[in-house]
PDB file of N, CA and C in Angstrom:
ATOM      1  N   UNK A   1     -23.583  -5.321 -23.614  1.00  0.00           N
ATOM      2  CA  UNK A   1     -23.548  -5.855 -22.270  1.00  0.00           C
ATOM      3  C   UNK A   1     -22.505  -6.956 -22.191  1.00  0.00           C
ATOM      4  N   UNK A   2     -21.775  -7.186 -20.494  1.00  0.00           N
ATOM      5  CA  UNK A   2     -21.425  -8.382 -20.972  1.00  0.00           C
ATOM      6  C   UNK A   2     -19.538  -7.747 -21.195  1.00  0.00           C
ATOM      7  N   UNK A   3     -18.560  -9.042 -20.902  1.00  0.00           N
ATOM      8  CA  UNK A   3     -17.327  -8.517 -21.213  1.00  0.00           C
ATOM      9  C   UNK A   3     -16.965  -9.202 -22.373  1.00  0.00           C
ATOM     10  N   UNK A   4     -16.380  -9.120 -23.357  1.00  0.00           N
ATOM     11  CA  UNK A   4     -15.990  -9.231 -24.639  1.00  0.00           C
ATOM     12  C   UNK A   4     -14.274  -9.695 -24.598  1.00  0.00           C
ATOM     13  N   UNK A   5     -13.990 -11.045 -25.407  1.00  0.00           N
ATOM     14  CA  UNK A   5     -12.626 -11.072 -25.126  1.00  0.00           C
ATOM     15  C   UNK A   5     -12.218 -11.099 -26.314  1.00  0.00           C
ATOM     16  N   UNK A   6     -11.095 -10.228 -27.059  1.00  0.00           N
ATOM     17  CA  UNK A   6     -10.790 -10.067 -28.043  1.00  0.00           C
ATOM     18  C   UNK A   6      -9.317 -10.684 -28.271  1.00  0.00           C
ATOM     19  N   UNK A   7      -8.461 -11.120 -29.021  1.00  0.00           N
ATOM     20  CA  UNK A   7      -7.771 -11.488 -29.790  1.00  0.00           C
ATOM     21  C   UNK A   7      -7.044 -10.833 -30.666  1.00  0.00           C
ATOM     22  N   UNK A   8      -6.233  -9.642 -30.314  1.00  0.00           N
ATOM     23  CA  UNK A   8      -5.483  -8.750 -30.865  1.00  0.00           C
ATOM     24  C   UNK A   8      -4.251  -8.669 -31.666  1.00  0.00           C
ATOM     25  N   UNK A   9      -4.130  -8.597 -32.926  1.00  0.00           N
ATOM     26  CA  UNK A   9      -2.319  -8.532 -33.000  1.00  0.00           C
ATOM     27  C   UNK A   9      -1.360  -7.344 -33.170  1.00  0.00           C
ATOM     28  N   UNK A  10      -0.515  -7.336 -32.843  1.00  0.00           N
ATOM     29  CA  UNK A  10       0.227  -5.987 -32.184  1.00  0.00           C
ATOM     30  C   UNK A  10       1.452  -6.216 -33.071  1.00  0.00           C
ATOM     31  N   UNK A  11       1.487  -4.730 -33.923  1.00  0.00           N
ATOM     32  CA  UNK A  11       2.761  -4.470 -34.466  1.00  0.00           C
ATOM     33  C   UNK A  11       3.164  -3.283 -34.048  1.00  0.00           C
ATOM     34  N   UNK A  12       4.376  -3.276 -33.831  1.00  0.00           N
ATOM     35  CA  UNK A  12       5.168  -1.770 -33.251  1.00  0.00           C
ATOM     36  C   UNK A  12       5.622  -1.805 -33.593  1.00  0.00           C
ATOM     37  N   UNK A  13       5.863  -0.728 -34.512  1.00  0.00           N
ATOM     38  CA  UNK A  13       7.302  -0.329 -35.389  1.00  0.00           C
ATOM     39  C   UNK A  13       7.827   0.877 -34.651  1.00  0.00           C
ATOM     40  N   UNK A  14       9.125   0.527 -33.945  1.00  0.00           N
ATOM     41  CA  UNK A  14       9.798   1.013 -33.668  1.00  0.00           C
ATOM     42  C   UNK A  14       9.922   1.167 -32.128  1.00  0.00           C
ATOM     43  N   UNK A  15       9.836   2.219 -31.115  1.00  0.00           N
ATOM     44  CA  UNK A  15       9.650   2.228 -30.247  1.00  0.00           C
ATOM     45  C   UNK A  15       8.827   2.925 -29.590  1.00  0.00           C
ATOM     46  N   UNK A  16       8.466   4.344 -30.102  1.00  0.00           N
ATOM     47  CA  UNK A  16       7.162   4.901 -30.113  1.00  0.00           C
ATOM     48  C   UNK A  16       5.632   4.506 -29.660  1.00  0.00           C
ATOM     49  N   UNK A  17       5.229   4.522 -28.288  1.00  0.00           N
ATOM     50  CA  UNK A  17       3.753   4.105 -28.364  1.00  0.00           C
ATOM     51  C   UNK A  17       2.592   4.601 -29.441  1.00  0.00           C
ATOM     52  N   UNK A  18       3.412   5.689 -30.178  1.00  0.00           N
ATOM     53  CA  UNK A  18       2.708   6.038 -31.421  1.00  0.00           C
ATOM     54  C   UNK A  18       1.938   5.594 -32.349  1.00  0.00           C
ATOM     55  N   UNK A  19       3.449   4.802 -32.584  1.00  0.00           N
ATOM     56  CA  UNK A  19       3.540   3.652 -33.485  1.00  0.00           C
ATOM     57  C   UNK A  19       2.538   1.920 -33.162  1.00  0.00           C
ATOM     58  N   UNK A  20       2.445   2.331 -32.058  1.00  0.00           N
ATOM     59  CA  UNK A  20       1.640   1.132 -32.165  1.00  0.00           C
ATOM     60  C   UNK A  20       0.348   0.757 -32.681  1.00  0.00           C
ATOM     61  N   UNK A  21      -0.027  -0.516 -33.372  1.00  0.00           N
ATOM     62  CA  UNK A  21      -1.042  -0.733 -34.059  1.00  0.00           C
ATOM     63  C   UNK A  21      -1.384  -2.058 -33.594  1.00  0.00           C
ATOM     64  N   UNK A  22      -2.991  -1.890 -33.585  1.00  0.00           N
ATOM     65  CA  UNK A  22      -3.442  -3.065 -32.744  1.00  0.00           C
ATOM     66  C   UNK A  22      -4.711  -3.291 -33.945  1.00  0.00           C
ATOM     67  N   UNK A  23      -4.647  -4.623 -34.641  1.00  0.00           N
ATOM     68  CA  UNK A  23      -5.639  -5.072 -35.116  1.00  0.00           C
ATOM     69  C   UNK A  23      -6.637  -6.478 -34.817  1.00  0.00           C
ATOM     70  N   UNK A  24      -7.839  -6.510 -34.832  1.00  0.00           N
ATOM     71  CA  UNK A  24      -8.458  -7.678 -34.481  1.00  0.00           C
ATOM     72  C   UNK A  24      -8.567  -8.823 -35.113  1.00  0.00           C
ATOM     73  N   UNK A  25      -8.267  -9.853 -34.200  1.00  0.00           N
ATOM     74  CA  UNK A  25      -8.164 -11.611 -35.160  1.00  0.00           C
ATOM     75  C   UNK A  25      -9.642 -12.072 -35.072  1.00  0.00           C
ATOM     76  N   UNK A  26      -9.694 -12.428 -34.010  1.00  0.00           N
ATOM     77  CA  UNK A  26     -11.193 -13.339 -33.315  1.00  0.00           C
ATOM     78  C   UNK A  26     -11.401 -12.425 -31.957  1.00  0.00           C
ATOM     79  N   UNK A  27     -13.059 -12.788 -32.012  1.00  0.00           N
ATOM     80  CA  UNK A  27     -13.310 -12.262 -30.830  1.00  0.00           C
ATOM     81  C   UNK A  27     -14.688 -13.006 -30.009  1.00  0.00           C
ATOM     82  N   UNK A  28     -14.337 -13.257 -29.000  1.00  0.00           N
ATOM     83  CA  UNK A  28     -15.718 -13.718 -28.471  1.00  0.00           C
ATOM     84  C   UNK A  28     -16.680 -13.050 -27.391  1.00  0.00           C
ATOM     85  N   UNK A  29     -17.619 -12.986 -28.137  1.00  0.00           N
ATOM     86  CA  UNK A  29     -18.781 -11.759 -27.564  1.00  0.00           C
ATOM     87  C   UNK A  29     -19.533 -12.381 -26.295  1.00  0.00           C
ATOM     88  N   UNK A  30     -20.080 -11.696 -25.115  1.00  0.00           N
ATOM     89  CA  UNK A  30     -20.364 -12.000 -23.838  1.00  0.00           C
ATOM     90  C   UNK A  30     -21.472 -11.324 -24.025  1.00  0.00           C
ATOM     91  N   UNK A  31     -22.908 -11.221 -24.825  1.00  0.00           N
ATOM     92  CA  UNK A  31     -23.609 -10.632 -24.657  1.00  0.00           C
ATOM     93  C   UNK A  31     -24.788 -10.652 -23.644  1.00  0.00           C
ATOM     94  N   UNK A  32     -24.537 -11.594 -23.341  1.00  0.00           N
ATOM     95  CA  UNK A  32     -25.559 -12.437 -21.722  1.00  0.00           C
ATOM     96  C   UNK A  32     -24.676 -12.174 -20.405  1.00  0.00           C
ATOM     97  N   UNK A  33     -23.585 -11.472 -20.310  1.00  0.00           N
ATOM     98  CA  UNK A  33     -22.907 -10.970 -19.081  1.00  0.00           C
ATOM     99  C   UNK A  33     -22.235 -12.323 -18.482  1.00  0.00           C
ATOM    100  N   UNK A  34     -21.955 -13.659 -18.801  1.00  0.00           N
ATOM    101  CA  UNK A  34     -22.199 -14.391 -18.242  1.00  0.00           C
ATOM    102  C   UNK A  34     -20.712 -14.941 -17.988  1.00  0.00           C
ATOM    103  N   UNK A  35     -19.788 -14.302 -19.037  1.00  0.00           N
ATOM    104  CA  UNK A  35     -18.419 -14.473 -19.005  1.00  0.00           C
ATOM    105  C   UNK A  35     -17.943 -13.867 -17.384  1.00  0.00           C
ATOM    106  N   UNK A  36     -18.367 -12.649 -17.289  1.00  0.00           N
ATOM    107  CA  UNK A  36     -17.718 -11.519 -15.632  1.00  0.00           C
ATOM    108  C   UNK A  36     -18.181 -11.936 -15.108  1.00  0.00           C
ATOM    109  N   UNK A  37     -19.609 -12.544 -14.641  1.00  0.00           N
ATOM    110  CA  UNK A  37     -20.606 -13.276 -13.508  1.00  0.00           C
ATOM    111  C   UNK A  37     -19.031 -14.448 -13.256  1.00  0.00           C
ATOM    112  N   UNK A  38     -18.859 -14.879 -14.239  1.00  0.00           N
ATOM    113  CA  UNK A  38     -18.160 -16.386 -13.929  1.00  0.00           C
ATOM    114  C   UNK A  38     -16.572 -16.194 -13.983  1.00  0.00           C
ATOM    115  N   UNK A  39     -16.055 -15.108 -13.728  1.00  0.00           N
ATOM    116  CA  UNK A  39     -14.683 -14.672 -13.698  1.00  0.00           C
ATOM    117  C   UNK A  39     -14.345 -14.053 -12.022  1.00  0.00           C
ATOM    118  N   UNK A  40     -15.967 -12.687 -11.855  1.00  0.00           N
ATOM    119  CA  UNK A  40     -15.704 -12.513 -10.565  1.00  0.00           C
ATOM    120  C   UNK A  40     -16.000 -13.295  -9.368  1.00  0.00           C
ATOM    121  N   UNK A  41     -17.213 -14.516  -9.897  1.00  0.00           N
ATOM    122  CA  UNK A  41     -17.176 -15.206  -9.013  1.00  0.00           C
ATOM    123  C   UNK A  41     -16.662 -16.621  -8.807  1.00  0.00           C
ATOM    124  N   UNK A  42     -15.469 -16.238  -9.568  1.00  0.00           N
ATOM    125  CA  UNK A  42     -14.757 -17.834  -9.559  1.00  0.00           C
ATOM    126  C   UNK A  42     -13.493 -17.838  -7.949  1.00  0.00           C
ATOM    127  N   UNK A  43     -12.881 -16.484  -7.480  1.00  0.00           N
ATOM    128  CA  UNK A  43     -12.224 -16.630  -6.337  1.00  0.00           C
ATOM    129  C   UNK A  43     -10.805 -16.864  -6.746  1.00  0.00           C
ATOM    130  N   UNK A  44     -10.459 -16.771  -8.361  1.00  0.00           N
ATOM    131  CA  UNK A  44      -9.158 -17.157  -8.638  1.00  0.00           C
ATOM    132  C   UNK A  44      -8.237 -15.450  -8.982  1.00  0.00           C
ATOM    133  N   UNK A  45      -7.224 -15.773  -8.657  1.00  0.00           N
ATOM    134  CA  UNK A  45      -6.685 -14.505  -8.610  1.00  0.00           C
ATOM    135  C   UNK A  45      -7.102 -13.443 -10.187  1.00  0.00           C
ATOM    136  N   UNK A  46      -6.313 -14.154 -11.074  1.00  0.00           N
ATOM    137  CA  UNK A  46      -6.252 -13.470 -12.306  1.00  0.00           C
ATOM    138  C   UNK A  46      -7.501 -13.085 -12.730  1.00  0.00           C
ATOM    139  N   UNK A  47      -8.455 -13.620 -12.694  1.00  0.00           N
ATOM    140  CA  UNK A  47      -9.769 -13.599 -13.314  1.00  0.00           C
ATOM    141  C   UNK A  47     -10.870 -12.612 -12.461  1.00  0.00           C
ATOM    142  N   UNK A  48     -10.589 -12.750 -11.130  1.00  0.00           N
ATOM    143  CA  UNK A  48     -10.662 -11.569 -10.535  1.00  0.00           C
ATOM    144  C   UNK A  48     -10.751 -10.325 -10.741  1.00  0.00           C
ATOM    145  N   UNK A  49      -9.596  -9.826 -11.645  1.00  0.00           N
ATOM    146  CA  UNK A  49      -8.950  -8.931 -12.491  1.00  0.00           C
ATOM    147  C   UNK A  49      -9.997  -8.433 -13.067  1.00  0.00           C
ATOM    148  N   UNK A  50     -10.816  -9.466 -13.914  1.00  0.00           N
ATOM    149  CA  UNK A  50     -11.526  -8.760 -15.204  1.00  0.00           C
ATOM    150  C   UNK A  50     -12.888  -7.553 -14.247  1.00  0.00           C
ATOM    151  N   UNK A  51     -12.581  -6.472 -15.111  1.00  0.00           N
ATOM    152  CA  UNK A  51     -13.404  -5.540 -14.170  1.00  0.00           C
ATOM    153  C   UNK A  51     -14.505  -6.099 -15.386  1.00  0.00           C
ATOM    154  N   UNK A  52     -15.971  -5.763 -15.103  1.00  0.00           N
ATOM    155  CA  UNK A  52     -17.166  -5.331 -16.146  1.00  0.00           C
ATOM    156  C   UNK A  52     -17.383  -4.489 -16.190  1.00  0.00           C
ATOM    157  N   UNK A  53     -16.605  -3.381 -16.244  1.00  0.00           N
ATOM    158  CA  UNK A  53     -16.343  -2.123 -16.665  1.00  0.00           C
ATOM    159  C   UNK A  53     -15.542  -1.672 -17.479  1.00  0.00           C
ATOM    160  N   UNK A  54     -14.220  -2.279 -17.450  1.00  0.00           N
ATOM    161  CA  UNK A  54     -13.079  -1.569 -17.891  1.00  0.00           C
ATOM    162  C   UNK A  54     -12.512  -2.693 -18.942  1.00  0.00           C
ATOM    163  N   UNK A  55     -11.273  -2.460 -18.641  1.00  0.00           N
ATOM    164  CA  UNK A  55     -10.296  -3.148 -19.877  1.00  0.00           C
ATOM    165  C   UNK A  55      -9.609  -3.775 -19.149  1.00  0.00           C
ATOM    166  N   UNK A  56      -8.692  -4.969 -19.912  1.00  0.00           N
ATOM    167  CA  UNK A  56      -7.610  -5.781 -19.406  1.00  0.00           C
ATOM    168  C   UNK A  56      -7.136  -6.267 -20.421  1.00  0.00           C
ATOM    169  N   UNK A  57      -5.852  -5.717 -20.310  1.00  0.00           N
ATOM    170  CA  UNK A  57      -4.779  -6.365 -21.476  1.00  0.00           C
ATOM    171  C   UNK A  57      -3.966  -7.742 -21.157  1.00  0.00           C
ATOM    172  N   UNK A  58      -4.134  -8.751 -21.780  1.00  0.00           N
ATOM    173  CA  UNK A  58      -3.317  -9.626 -21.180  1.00  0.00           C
ATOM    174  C   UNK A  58      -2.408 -10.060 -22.344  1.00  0.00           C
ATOM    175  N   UNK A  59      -1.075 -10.314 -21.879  1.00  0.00           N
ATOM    176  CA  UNK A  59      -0.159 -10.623 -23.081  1.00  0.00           C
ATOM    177  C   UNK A  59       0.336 -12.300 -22.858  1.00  0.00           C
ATOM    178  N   UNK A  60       1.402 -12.713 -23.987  1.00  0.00           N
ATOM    179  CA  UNK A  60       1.813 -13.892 -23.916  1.00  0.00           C
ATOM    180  C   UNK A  60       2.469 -14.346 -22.429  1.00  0.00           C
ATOM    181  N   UNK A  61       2.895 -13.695 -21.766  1.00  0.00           N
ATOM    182  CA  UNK A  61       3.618 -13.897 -20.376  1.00  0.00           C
ATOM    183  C   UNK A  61       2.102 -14.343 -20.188  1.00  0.00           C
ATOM    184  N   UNK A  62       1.229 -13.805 -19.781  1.00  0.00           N
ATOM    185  CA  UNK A  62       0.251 -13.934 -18.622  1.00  0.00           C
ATOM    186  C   UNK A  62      -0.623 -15.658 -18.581  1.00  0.00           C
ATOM    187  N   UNK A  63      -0.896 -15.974 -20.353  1.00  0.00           N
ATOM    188  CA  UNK A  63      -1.530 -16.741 -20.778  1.00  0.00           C
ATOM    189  C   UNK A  63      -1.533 -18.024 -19.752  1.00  0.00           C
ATOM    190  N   UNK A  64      -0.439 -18.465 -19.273  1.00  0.00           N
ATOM    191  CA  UNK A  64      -0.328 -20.016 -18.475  1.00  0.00           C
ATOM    192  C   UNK A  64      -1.401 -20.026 -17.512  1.00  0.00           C
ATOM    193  N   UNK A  65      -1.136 -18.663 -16.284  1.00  0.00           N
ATOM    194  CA  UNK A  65      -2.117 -18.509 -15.495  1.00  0.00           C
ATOM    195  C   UNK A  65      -3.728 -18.567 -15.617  1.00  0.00           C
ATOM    196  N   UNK A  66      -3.959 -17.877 -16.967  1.00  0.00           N
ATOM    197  CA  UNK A  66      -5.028 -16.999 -17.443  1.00  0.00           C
ATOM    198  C   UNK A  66      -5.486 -18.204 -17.914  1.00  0.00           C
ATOM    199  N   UNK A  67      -5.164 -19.474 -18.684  1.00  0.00           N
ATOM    200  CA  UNK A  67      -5.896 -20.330 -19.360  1.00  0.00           C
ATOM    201  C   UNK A  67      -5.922 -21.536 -18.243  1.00  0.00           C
ATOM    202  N   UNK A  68      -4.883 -21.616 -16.920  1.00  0.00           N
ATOM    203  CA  UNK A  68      -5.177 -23.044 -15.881  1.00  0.00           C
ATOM    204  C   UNK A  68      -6.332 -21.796 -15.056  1.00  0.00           C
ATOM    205  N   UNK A  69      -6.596 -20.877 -14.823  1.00  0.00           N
ATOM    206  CA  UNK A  69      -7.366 -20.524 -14.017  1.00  0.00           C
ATOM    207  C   UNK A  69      -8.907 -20.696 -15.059  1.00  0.00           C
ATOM    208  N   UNK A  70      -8.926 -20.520 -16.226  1.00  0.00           N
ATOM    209  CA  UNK A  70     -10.324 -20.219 -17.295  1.00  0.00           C
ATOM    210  C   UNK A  70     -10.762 -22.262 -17.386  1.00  0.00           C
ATOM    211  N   UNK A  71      -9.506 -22.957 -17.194  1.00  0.00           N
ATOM    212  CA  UNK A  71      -9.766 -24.473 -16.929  1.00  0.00           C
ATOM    213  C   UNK A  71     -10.450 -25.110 -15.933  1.00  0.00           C
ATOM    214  N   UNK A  72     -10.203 -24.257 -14.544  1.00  0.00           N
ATOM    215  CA  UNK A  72     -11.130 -25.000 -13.479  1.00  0.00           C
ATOM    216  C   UNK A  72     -12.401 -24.510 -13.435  1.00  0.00           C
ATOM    217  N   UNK A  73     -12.616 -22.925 -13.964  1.00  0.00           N
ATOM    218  CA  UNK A  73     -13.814 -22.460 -14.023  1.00  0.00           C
ATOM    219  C   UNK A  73     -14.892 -23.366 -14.683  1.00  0.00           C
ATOM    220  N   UNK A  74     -14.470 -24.003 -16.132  1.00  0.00           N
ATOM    221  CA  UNK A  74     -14.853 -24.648 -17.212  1.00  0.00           C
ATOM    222  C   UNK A  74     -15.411 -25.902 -16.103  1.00  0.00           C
ATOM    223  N   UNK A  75     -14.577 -26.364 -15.256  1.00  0.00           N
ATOM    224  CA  UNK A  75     -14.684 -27.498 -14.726  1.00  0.00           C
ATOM    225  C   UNK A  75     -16.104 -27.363 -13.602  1.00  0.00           C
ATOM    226  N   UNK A  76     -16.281 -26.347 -13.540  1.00  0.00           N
ATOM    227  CA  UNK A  76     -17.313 -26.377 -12.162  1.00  0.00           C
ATOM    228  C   UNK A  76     -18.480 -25.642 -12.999  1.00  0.00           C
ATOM    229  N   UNK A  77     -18.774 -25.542 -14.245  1.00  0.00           N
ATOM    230  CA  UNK A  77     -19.379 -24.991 -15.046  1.00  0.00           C
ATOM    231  C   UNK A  77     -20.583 -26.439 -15.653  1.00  0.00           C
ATOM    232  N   UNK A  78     -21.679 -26.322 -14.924  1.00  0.00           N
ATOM    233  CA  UNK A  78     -22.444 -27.570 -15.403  1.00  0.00           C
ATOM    234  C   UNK A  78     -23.391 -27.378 -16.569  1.00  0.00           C
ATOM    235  N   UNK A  79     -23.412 -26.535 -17.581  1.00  0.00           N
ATOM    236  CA  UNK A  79     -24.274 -26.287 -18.591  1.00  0.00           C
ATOM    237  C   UNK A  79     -23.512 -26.470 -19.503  1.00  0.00           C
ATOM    238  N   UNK A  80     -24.099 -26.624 -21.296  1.00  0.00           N
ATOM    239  CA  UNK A  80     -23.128 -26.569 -22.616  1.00  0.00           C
ATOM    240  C   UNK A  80     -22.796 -24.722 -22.607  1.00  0.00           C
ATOM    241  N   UNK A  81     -23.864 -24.432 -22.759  1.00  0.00           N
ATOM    242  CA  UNK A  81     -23.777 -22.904 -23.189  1.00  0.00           C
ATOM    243  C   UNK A  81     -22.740 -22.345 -22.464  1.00  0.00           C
ATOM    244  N   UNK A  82     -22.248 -22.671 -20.934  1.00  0.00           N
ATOM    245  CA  UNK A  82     -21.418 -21.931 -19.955  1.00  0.00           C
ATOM    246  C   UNK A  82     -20.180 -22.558 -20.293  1.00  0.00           C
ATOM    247  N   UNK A  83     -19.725 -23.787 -20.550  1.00  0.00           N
ATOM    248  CA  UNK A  83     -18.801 -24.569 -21.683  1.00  0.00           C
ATOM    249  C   UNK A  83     -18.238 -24.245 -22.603  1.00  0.00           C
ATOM    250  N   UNK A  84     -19.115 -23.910 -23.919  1.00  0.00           N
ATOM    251  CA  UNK A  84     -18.807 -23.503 -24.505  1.00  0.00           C
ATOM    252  C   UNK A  84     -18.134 -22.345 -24.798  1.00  0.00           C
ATOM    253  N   UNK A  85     -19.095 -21.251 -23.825  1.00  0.00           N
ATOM    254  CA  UNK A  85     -18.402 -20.322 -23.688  1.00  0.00           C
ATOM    255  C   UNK A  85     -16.648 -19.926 -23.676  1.00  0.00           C
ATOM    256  N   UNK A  86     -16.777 -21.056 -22.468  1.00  0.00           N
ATOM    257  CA  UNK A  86     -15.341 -20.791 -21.980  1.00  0.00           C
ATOM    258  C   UNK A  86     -14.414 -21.371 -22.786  1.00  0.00           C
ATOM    259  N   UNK A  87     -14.755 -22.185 -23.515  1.00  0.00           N
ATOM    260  CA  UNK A  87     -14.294 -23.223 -24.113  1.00  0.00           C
ATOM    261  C   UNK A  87     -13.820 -21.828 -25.795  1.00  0.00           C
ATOM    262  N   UNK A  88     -14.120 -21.671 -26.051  1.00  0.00           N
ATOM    263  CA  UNK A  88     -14.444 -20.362 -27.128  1.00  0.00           C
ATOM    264  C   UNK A  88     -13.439 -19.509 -26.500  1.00  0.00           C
ATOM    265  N   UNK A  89     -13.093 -18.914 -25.094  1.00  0.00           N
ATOM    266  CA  UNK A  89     -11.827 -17.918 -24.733  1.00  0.00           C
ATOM    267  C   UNK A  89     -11.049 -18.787 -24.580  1.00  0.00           C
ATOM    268  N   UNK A  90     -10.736 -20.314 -24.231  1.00  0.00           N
ATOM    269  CA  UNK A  90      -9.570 -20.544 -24.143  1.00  0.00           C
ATOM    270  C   UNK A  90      -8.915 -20.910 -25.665  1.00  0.00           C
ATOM    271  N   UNK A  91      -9.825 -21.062 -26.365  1.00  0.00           N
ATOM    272  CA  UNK A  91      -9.140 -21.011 -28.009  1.00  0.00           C
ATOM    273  C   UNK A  91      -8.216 -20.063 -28.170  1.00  0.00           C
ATOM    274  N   UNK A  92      -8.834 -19.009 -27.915  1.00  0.00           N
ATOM    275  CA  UNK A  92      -8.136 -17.398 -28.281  1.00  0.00           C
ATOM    276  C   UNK A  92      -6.834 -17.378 -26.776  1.00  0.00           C
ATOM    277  N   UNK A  93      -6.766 -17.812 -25.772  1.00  0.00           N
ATOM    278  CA  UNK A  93      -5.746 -18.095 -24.945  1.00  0.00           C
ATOM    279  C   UNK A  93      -4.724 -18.436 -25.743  1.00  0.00           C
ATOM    280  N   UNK A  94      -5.213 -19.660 -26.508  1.00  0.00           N
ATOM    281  CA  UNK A  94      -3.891 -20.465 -26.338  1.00  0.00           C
ATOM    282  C   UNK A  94      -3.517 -20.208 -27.954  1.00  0.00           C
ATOM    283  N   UNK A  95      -4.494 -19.657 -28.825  1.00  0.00           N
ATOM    284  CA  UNK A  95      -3.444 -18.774 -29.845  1.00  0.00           C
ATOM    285  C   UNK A  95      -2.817 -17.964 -29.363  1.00  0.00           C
ATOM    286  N   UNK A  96      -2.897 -16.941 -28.538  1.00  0.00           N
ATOM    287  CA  UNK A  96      -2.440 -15.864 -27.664  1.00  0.00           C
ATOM    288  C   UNK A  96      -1.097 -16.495 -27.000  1.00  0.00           C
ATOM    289  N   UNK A  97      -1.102 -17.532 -26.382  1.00  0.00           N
ATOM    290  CA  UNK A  97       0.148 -18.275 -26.447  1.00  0.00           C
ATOM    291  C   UNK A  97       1.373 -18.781 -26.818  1.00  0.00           C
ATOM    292  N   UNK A  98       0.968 -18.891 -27.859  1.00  0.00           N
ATOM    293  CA  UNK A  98       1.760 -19.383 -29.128  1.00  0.00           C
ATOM    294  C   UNK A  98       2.307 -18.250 -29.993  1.00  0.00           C
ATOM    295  N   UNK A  99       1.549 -17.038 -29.805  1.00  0.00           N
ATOM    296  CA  UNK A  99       2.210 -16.231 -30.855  1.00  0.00           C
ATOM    297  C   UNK A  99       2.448 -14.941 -30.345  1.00  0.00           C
ATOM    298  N   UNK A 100       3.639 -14.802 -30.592  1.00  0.00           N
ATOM    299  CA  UNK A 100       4.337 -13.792 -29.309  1.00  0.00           C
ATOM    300  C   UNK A 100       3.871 -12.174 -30.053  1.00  0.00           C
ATOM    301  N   UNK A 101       2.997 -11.803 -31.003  1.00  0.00           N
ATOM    302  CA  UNK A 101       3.278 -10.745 -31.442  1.00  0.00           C
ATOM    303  C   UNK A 101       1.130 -10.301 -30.888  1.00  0.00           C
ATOM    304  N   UNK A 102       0.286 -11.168 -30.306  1.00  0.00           N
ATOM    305  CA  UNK A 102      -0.651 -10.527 -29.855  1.00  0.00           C
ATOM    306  C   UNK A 102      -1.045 -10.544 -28.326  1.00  0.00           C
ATOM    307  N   UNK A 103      -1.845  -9.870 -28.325  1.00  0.00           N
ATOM    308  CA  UNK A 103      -2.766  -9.822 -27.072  1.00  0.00           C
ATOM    309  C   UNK A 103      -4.032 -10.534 -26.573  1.00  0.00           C
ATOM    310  N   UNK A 104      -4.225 -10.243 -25.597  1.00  0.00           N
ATOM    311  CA  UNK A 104      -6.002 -10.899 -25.276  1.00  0.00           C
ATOM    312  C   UNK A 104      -6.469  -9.325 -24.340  1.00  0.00           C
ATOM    313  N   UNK A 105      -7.667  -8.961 -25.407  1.00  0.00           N
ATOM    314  CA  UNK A 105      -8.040  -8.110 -24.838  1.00  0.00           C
ATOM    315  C   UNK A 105      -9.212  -8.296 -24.323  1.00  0.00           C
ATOM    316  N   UNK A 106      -9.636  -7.641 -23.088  1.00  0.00           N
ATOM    317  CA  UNK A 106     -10.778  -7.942 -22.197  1.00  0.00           C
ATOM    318  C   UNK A 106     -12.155  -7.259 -21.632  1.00  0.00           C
ATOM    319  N   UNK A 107     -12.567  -6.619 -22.381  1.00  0.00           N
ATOM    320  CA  UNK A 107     -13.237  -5.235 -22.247  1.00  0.00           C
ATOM    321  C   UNK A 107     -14.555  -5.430 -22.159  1.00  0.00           C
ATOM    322  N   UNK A 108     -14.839  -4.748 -20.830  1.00  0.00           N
ATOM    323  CA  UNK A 108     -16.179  -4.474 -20.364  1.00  0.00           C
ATOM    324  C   UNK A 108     -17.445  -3.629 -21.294  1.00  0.00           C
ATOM    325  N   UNK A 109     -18.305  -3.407 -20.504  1.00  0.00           N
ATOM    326  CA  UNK A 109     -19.171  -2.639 -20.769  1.00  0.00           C
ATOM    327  C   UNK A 109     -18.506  -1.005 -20.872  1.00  0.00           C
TER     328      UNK A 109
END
């Protein structure tokens, strides 16, 4: 249950979508649903995005948006547990930031 944000690193050798290989770093588990409750009902564009169904790939371009929008959420978030939470994806943001060779993956139920 629940959307799951994963922490991916991506090697492509060559040019081939074949070739591509996606392995997992960190991941933080949403098993209380409570991550999509607080994404679809935050009203911010990007976060919007996250279906609780499906997938969402987000790469180093996207991160600026993706971690000032996961910041105000944090901010209107009055519990530790809902904190923490968020506090736990923007870790994996802002490695995702910094290192141009992964992803942030976003996957629903």
């Amino acid at each position: 249950m629940g959307v799951d944000v994963a922490l991916m690193r991506v090697d492509q050798l060559g040019t081939s979508p074949k070739r591509r290989r996606v392995s997992l770093i960190d991941a933080v588990v949403d098993g209380a649903d409570r991550f999509a409750r607080l994404c679809t009902d935050s009203g911010l564009p990007m976060l919007n995005t996250v279906d609780p169904y499906g997938s969402l790939i987000l790469t180093r371009a996207d991160m600026e948006q993706f971690i000032a929008e996961v910041e105000v959420v944090r901010a209107r978030v009055d519990d530790s547990s809902g904190r923490t939470l968020l506090e736990d994806v923007l870790r994996l943001a802002r490695i995702c930031s910094t290192e141009p060779s992964t992803e942030l993956h976003i996957d629903g139920d």
